[in-house]
C-alpha atoms as a PDB file:
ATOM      1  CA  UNK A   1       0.000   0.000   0.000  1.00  0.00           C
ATOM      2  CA  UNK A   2       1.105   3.795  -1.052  1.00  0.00           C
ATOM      3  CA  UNK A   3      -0.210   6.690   0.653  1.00  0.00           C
ATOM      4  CA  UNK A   4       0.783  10.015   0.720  1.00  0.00           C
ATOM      5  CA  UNK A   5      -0.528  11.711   4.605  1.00  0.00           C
ATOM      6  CA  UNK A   6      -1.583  14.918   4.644  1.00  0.00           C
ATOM      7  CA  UNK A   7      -3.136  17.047   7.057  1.00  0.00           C
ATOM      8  CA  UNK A   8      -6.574  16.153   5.471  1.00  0.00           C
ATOM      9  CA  UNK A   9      -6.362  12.549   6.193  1.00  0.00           C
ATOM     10  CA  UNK A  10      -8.891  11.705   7.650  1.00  0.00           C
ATOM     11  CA  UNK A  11      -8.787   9.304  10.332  1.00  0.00           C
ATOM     12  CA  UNK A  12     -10.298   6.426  11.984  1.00  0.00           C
ATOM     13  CA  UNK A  13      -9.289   3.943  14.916  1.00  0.00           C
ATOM     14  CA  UNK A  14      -9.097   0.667  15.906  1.00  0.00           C
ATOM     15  CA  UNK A  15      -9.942   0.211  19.514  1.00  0.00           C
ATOM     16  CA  UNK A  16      -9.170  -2.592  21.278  1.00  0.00           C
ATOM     17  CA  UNK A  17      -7.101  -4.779  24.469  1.00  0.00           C
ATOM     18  CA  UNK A  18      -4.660  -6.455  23.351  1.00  0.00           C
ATOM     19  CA  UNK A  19      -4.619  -4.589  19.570  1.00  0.00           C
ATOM     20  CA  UNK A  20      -1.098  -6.180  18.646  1.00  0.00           C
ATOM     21  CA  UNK A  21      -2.812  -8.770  17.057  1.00  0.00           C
ATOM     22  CA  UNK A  22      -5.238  -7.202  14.903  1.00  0.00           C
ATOM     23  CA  UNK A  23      -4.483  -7.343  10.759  1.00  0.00           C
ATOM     24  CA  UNK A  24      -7.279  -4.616  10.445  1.00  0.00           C
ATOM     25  CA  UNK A  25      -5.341  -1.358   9.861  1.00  0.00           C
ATOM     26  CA  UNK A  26      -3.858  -2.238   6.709  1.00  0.00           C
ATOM     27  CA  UNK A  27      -6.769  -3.896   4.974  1.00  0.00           C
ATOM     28  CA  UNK A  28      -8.962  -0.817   6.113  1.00  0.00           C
ATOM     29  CA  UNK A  29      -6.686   1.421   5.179  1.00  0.00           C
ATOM     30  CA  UNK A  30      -5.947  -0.134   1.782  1.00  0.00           C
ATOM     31  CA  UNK A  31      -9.605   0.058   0.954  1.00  0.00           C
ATOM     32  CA  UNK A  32      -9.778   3.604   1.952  1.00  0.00           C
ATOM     33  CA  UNK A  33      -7.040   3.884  -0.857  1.00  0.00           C
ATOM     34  CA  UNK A  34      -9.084   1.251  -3.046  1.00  0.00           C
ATOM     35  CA  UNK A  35     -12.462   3.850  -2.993  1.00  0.00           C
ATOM     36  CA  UNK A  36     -10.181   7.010  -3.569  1.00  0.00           C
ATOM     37  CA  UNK A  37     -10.638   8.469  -0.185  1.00  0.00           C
ATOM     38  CA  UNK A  38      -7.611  10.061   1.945  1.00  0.00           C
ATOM     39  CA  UNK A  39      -7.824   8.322   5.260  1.00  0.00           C
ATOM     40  CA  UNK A  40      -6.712   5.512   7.420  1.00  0.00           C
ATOM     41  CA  UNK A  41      -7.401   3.129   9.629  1.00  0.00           C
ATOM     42  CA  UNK A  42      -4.621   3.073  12.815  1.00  0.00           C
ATOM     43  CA  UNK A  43      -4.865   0.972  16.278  1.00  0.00           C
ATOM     44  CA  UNK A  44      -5.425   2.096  19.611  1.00  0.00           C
ATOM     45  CA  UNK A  45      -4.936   0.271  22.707  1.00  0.00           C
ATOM     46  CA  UNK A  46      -6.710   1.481  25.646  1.00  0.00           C
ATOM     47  CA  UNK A  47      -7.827  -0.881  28.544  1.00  0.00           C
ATOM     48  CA  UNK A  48     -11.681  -1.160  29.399  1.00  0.00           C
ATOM     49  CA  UNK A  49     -11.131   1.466  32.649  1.00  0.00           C
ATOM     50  CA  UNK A  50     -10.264   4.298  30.210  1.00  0.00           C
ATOM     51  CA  UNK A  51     -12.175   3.456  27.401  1.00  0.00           C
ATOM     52  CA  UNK A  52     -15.018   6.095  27.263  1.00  0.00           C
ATOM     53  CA  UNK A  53     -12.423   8.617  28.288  1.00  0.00           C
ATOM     54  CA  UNK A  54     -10.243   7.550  25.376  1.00  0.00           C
ATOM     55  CA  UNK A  55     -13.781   7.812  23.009  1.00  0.00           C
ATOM     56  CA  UNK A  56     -14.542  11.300  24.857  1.00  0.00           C
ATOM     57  CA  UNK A  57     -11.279  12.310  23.657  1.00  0.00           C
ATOM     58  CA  UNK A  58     -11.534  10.746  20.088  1.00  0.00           C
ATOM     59  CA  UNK A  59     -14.166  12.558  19.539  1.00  0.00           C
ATOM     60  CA  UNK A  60     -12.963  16.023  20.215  1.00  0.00           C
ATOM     61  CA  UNK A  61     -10.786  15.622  17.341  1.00  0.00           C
ATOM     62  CA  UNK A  62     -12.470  17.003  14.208  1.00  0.00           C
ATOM     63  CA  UNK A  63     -10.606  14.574  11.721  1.00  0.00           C
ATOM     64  CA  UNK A  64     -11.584  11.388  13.332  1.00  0.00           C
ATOM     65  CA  UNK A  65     -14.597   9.812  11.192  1.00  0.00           C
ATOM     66  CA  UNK A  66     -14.689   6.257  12.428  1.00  0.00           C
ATOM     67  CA  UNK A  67     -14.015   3.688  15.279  1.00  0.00           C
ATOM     68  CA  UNK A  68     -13.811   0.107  14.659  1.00  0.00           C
ATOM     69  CA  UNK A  69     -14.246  -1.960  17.901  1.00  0.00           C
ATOM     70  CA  UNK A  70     -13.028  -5.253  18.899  1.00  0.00           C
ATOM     71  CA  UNK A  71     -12.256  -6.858  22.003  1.00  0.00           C
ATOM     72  CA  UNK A  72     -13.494  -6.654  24.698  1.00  0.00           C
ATOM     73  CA  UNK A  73     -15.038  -3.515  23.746  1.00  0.00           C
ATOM     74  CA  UNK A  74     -18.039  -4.444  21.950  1.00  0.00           C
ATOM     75  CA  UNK A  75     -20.211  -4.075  24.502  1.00  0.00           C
ATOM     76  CA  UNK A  76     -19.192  -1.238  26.179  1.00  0.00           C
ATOM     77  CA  UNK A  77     -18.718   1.033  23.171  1.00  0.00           C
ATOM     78  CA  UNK A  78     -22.699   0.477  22.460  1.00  0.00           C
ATOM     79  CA  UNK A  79     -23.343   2.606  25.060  1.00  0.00           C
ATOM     80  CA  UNK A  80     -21.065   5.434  24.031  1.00  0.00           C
ATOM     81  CA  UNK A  81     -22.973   5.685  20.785  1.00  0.00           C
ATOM     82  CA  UNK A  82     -25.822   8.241  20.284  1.00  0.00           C
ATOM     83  CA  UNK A  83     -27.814   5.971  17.988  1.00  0.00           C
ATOM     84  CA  UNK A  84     -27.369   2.049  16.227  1.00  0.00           C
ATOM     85  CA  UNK A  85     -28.576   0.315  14.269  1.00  0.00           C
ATOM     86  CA  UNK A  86     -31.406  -2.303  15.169  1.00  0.00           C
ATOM     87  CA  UNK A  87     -29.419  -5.482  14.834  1.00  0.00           C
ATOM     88  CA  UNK A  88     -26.708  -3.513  16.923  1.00  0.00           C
ATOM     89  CA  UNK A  89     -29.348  -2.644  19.706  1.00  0.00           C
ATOM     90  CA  UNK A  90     -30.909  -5.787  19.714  1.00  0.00           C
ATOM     91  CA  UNK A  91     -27.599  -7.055  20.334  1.00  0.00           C
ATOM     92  CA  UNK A  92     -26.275  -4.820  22.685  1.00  0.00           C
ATOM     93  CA  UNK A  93     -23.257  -4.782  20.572  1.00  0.00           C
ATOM     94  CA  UNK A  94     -21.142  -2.867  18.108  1.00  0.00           C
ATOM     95  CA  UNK A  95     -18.357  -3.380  16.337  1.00  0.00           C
ATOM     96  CA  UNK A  96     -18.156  -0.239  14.201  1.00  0.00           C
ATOM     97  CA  UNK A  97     -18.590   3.378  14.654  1.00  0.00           C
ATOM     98  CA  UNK A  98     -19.059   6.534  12.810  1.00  0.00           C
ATOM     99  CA  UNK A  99     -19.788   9.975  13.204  1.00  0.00           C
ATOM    100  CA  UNK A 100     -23.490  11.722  13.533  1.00  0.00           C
ATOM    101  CA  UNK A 101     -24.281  14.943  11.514  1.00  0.00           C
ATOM    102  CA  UNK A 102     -24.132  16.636  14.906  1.00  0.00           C
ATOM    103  CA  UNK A 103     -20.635  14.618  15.550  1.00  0.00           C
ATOM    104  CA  UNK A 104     -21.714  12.050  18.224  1.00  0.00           C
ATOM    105  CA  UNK A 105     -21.376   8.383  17.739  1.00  0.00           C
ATOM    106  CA  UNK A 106     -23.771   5.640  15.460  1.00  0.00           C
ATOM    107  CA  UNK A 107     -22.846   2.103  15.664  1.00  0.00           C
ATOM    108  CA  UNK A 108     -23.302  -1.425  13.693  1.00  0.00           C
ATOM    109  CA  UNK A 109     -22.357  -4.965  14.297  1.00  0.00           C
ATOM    110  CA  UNK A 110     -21.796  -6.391  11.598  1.00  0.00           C
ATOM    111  CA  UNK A 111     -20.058  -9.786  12.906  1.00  0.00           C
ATOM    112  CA  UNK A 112     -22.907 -11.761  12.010  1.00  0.00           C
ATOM    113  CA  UNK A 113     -23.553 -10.587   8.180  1.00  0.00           C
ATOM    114  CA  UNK A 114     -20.117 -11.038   7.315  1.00  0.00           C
ATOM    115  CA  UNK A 115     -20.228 -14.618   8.807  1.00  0.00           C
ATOM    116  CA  UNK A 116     -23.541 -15.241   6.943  1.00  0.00           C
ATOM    117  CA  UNK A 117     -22.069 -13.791   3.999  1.00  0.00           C
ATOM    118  CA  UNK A 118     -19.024 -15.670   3.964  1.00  0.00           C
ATOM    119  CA  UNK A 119     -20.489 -18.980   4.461  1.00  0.00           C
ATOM    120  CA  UNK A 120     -22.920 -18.349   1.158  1.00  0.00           C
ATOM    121  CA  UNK A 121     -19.855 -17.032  -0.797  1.00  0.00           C
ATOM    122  CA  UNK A 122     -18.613 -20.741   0.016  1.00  0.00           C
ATOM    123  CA  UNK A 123     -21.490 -22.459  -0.989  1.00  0.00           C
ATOM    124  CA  UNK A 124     -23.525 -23.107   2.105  1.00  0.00           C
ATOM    125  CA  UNK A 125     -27.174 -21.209   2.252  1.00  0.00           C
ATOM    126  CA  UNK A 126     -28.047 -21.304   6.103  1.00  0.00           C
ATOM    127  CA  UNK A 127     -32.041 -20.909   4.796  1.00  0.00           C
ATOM    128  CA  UNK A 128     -33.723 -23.629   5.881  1.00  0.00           C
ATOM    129  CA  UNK A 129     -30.376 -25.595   7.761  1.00  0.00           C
ATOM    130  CA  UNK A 130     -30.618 -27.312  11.460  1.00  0.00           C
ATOM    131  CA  UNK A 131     -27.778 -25.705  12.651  1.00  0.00           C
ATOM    132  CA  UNK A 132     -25.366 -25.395  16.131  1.00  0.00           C
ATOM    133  CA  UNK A 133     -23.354 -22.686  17.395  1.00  0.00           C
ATOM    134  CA  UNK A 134     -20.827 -22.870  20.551  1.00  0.00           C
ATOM    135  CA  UNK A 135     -20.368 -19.582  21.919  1.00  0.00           C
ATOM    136  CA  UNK A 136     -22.628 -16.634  22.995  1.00  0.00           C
ATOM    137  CA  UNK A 137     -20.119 -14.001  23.626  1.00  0.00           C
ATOM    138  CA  UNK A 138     -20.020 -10.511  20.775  1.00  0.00           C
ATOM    139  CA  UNK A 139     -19.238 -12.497  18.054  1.00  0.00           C
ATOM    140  CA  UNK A 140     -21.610 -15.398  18.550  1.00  0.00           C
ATOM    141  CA  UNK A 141     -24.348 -13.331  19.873  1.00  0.00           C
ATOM    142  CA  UNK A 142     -24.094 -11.310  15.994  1.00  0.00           C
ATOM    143  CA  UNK A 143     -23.860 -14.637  14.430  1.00  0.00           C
ATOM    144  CA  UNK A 144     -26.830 -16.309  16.153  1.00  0.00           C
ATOM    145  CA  UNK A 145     -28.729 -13.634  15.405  1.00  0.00           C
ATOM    146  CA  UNK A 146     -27.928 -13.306  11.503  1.00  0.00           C
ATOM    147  CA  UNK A 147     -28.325 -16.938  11.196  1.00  0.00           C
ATOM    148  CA  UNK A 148     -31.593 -16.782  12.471  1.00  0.00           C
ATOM    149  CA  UNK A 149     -32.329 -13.841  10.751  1.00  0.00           C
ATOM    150  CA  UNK A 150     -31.321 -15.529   6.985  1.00  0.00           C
ATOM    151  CA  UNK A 151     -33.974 -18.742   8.016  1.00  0.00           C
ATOM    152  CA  UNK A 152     -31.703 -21.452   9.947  1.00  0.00           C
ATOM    153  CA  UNK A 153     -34.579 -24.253  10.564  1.00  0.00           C
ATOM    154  CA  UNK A 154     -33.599 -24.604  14.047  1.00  0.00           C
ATOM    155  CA  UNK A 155     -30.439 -22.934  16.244  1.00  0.00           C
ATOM    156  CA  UNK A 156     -29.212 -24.448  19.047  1.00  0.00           C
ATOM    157  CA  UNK A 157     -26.115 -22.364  20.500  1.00  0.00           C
ATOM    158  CA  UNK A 158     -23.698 -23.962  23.114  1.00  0.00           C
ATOM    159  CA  UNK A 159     -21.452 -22.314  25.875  1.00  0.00           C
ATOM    160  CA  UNK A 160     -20.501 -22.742  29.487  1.00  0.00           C
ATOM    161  CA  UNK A 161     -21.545 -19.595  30.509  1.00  0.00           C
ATOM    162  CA  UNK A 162     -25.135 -20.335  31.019  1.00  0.00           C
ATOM    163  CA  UNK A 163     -26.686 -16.913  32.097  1.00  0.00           C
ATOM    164  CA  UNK A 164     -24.991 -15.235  28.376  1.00  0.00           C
ATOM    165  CA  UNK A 165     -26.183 -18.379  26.763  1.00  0.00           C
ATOM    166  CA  UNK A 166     -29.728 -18.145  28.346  1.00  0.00           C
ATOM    167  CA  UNK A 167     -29.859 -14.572  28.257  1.00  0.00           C
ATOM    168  CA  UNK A 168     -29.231 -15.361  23.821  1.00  0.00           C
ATOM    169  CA  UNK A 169     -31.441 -17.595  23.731  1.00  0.00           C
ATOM    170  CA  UNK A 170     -34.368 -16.588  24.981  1.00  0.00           C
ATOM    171  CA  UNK A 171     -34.109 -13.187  23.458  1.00  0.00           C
ATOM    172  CA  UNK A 172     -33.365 -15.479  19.753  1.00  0.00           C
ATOM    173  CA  UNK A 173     -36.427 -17.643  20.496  1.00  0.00           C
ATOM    174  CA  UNK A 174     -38.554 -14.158  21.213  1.00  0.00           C
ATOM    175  CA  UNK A 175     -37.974 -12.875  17.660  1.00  0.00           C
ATOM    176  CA  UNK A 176     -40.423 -16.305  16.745  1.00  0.00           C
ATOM    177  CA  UNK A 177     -38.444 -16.632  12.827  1.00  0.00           C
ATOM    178  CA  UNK A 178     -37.902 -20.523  14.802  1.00  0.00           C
ATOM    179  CA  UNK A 179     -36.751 -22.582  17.437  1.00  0.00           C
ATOM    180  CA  UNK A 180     -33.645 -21.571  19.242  1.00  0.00           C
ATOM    181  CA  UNK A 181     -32.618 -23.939  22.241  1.00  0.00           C
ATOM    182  CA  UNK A 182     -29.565 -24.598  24.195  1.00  0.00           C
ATOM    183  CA  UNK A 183     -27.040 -27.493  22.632  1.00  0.00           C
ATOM    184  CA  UNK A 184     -23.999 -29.036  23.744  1.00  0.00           C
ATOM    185  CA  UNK A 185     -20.820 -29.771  21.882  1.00  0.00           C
ATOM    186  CA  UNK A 186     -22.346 -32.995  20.380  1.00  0.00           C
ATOM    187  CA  UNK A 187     -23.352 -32.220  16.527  1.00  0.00           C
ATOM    188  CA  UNK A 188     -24.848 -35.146  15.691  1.00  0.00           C
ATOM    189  CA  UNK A 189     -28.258 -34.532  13.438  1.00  0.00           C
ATOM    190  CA  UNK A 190     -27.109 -30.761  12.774  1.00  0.00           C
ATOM    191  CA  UNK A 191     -25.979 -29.528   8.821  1.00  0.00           C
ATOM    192  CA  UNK A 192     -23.954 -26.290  10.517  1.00  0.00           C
ATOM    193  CA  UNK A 193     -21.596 -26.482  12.879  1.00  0.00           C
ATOM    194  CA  UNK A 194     -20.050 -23.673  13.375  1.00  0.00           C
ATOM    195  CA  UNK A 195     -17.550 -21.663  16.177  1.00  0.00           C
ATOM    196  CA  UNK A 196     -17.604 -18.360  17.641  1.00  0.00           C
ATOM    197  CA  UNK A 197     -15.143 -19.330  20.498  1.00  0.00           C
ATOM    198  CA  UNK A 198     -11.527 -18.129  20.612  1.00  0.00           C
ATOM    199  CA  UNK A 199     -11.112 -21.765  21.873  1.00  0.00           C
ATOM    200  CA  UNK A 200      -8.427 -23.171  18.988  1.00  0.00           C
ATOM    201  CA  UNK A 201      -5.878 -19.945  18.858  1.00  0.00           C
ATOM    202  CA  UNK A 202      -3.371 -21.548  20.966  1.00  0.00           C
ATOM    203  CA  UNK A 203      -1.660 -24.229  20.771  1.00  0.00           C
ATOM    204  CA  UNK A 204      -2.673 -26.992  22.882  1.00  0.00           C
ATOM    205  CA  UNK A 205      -6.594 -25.710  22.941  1.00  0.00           C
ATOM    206  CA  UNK A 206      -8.949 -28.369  22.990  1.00  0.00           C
ATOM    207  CA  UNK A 207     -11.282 -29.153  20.052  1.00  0.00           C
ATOM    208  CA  UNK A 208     -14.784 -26.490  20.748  1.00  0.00           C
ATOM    209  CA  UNK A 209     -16.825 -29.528  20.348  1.00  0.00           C
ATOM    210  CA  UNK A 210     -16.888 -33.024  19.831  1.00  0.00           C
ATOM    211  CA  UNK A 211     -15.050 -33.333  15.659  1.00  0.00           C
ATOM    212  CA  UNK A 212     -15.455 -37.098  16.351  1.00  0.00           C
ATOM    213  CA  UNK A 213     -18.892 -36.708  15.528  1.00  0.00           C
ATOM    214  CA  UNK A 214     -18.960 -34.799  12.371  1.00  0.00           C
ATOM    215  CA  UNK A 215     -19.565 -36.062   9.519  1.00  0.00           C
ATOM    216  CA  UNK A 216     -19.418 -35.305   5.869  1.00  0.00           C
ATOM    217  CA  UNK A 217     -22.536 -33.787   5.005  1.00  0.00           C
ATOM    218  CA  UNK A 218     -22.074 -30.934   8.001  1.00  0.00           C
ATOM    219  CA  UNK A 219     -20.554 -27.383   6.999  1.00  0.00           C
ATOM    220  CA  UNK A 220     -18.110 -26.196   9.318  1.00  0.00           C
ATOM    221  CA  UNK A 221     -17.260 -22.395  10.261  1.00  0.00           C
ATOM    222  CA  UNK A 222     -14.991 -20.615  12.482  1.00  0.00           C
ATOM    223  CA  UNK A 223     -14.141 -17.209  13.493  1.00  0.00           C
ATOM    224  CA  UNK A 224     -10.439 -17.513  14.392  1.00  0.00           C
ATOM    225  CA  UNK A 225      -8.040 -15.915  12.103  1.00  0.00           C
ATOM    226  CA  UNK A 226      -4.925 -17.021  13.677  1.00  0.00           C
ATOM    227  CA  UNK A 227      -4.041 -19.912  12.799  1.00  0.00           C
ATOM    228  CA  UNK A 228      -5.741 -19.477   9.528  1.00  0.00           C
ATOM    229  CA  UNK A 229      -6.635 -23.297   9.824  1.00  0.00           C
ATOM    230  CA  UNK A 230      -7.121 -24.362  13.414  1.00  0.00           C
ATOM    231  CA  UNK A 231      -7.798 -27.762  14.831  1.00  0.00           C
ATOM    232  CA  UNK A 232     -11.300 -27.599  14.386  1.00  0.00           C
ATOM    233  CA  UNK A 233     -11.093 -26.696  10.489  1.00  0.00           C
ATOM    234  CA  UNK A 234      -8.974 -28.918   9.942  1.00  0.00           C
ATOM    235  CA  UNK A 235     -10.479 -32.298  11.750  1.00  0.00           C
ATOM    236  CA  UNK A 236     -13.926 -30.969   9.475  1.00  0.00           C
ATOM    237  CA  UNK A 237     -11.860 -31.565   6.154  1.00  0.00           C
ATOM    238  CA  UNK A 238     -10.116 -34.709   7.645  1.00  0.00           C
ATOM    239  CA  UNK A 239     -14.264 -35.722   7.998  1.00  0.00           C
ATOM    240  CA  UNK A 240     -14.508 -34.390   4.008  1.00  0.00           C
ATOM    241  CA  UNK A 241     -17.083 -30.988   5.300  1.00  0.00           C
ATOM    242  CA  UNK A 242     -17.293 -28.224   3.175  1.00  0.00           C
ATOM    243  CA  UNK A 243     -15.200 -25.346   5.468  1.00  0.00           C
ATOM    244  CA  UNK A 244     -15.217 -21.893   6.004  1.00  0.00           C
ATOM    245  CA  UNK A 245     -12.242 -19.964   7.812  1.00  0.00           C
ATOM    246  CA  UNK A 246     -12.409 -16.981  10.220  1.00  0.00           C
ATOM    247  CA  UNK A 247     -10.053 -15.165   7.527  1.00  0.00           C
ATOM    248  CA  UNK A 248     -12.938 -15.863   4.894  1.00  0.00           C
ATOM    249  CA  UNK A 249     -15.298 -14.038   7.455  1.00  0.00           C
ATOM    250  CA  UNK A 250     -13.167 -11.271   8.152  1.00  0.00           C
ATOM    251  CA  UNK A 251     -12.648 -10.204   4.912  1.00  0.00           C
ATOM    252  CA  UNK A 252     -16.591  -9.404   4.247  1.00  0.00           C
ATOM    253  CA  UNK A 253     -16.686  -8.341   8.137  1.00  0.00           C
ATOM    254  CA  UNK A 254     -14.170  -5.657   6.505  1.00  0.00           C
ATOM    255  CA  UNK A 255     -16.220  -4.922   3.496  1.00  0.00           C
ATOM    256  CA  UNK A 256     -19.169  -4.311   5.306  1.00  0.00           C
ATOM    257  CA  UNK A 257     -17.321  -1.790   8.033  1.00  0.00           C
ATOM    258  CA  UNK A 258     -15.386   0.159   5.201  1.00  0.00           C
ATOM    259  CA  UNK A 259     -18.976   0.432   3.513  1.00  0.00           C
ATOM    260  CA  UNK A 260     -20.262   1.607   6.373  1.00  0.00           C
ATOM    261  CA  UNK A 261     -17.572   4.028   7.519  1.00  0.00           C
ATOM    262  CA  UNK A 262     -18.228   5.616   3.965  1.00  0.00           C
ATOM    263  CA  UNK A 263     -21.708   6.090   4.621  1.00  0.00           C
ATOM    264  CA  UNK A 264     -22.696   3.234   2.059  1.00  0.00           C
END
């Protein structure tokens, strides 16, 4: 990437804790570059005690457009926007925010599309699909709630923290589009399987549910990009499922937010 700063850049953050480990700034800022617009996309790493002081101070700055959020600050930066989207209040969640007309904060979560999107782009329409999800955390919560949204048959979602699990379920099964339940890390008689757990980035990790079970007719997702192929991937092609990687997710997460950011 080539690009010439200026003092009209305009800019937009990355917020997060730990940020070292995030790819976003250069794919952001490349597609900044990509629509022909002068700004870029840089980290910040600010801890969850100084996090609406950090946004108070963001936002005093005249030249900052944008705030993409990730962890653990999904939840907390919903409440430090002026107005979101439905999904995004639904959720409770945001992963992206830009700036009001009057130069507060709106926010998105857009998680859950990109997942949804990415699995079609490889094939697999959830309309219609029996399907199981471990993990109700930001991620998973935006994922449940897409899947359910594009016509899953049936979702049953899977993680050890009951009260978030409950709490996402019952709010899921309230919308009435279909039946959403509590699993377990058996997939036997589902066509999804998918994972929204950072359980797989390090080495040694366990498997996020049971891969002796799968079999060859299931679709597999995951959300981790690091290791581009973890564990869990990689038992589901050993089984011969169709796959889907977190790096194929984030890359239409990151369409959507640049689209977004744009005012698309």
């Amino acid at each position: 990437m080539t690009q010439n700063l200026s003092g009209a850049t305009r800019l937009h953050y990355i917020v997060g804790d730990p940020i070292a480990q995030v790819k976003s700034p250069a794919g952001v800022s490349q597609a900044f570059a990509d629509h022909g617009r002068d700004a870029v996309c840089v980290p910040a790493h600010v801890s969850p005690a100084h996090l609406a002081d950090w946004v108070r101070g963001a936002s005093l700055a005249q030249n900052v457009d944008g705030i993409i959020v990730t962890v653990p600050h999904k939840f907390a930066c919903t409440d430090l926007c002026a107005t979101t989207s439905e999904r995004a209040a639904f959720l409770h969640t945001v992963n992206t925010m830009r700036r009001n007309a009057d130069g507060t904060w709106h926010g998105d979560m857009f998680d859950g599309l990109g997942f949804v999107t990415a699995m079609q782009e490889k094939g697999c329409e959830p309309a219609g699909k029996k399907t199981l999800l471990v993990g109700a955390g930001g991620a998973g919560s935006a994922i449940a709630h897409a899947l359910v949204m594009a016509g899953v048959s049936q979702l049953a979602i899977h993680d050890p923290d009951d009260q978030r699990r409950g709490s996402l379920v019952d709010r899921l099964a309230g919308l009435g589009r279909c039946p959403v339940g509590h699993g377990s890390a058996d997939p036997t008689g589902f066509d999804l399987v998918l994972n929204a757990t950072p359980v797989g980035m390090k080495d040694g990790d366990p498997y996020p549910l049971d891969v002796a079970k799968l079999t060859p007719a299931m679709f597999c997702g995951c959300v981790i990009t690091a290791p581009v192929v973890t564990r869990f991937i990689a038992a589901a092609r050993e089984k011969g499922c169709a796959t889907m990687t977190g790096a194929d997710m984030f890359a239409r997460v990151r369409d959507l937010m640049v689209a977004f950011l744009l005012g698309a």
